[in-house]
Protein backbone atom coordinates (compact mmCIF):
# COMPACT_ATOMS: atom_id res chain seq x y z
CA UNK A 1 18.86 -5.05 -10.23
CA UNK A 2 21.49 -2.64 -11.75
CA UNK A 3 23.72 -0.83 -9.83
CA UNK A 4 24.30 3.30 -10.90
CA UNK A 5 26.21 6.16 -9.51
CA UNK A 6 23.86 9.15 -7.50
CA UNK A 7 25.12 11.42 -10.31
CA UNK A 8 23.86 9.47 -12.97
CA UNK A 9 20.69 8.99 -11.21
CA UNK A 10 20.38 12.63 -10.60
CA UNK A 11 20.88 13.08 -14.33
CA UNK A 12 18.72 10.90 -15.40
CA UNK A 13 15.60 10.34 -12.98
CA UNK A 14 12.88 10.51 -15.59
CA UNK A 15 14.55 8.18 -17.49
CA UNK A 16 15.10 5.51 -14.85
CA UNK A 17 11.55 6.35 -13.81
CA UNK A 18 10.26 5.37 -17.16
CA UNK A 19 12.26 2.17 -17.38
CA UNK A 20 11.50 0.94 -13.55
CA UNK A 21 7.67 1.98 -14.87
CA UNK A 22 7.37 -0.21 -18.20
CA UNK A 23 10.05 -3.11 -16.67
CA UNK A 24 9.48 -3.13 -13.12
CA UNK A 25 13.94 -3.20 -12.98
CA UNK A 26 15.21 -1.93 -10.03
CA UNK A 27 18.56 -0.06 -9.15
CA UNK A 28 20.81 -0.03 -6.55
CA UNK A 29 22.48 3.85 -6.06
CA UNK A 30 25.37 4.26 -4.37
CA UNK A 31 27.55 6.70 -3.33
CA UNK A 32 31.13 6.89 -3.74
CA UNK A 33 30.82 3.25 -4.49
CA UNK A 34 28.70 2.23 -1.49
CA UNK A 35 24.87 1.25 -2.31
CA UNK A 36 23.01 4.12 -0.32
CA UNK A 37 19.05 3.60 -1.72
CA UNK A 38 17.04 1.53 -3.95
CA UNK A 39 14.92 2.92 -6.81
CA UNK A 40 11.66 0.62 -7.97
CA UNK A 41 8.68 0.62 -9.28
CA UNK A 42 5.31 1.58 -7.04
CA UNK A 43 4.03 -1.85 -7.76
CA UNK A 44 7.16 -3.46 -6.51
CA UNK A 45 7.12 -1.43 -3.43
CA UNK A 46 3.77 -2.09 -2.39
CA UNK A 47 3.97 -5.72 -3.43
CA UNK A 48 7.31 -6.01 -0.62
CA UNK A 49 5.12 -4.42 1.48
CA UNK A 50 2.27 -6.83 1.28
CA UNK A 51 4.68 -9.30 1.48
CA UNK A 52 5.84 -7.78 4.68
CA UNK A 53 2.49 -7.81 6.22
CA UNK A 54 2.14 -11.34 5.27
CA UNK A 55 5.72 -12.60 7.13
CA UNK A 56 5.03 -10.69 9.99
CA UNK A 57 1.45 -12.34 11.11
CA UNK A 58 2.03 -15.43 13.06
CA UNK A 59 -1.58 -16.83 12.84
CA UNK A 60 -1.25 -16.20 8.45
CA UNK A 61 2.24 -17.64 8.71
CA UNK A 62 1.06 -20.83 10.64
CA UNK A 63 -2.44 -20.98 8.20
CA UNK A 64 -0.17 -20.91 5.06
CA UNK A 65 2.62 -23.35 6.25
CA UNK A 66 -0.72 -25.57 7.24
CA UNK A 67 -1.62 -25.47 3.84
CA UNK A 68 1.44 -26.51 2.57
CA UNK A 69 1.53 -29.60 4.31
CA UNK A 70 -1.58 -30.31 3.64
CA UNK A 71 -1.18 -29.94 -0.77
CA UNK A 72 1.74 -32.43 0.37
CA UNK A 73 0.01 -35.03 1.76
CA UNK A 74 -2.59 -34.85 -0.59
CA UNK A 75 -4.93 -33.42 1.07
CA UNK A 76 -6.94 -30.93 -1.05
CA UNK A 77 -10.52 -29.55 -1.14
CA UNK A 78 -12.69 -28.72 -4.27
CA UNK A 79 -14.53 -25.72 -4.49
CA UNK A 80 -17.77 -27.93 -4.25
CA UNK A 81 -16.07 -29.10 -0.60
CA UNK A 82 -15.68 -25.47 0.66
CA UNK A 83 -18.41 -22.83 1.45
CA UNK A 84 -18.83 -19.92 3.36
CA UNK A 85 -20.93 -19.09 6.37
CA UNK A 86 -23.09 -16.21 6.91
CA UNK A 87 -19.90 -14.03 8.41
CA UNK A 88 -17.88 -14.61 5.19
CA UNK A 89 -15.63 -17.36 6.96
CA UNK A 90 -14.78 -20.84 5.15
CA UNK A 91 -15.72 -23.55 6.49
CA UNK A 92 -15.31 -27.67 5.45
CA UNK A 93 -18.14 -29.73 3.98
CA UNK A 94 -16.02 -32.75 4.10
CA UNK A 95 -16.88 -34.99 7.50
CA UNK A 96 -13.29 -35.55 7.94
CA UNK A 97 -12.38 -32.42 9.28
């Protein structure tokens, strides 16, 4: 992330669009030397968001930290091993779950 005066962002907001656009680099403005706002890309923003969304659902959270455990033990599925029933849900093939 860089760091810029409001003035030079002011001066130069189509410019730092187009770079935040093509690079996805973000900058910190501040204000008589204290950061005040953040300038990035849609993508970015949208991708913290999701992000956001993600952290903040218990029951994903718990799923995903589940899954972790499991790819540590070894435990993994192939895509043979996992199907889907009729209301678009997974569900195990494998007899030991």
């Amino acid at each position: 992330m860089k760091t810029i005066p409001l003035s030079v962002a002011k001066a130069s907001l189509s410019r730092l669009i187009d770079e935040i656009s093509k690079t996805h680099t973000a900058f910190q403005i501040t204000r008589s030397g204290v950061p005040e706002g953040i300038l990035l890309s849609a993508s970015e923003y949208e991708s913290l968001i999701e992000t956001l969304k993600i952290l903040s659902d218990p029951d994903l959270m718990r799923q995903i930290r589940q899954s972790v455990k499991e790819i540590e033990t070894g435990i993994l599925l192939t895509h043979e091993e996992v199907s889907v029933d009729v209301l678009g849900r997974p569900f195990f093939c494998r007899n030991d779950y």
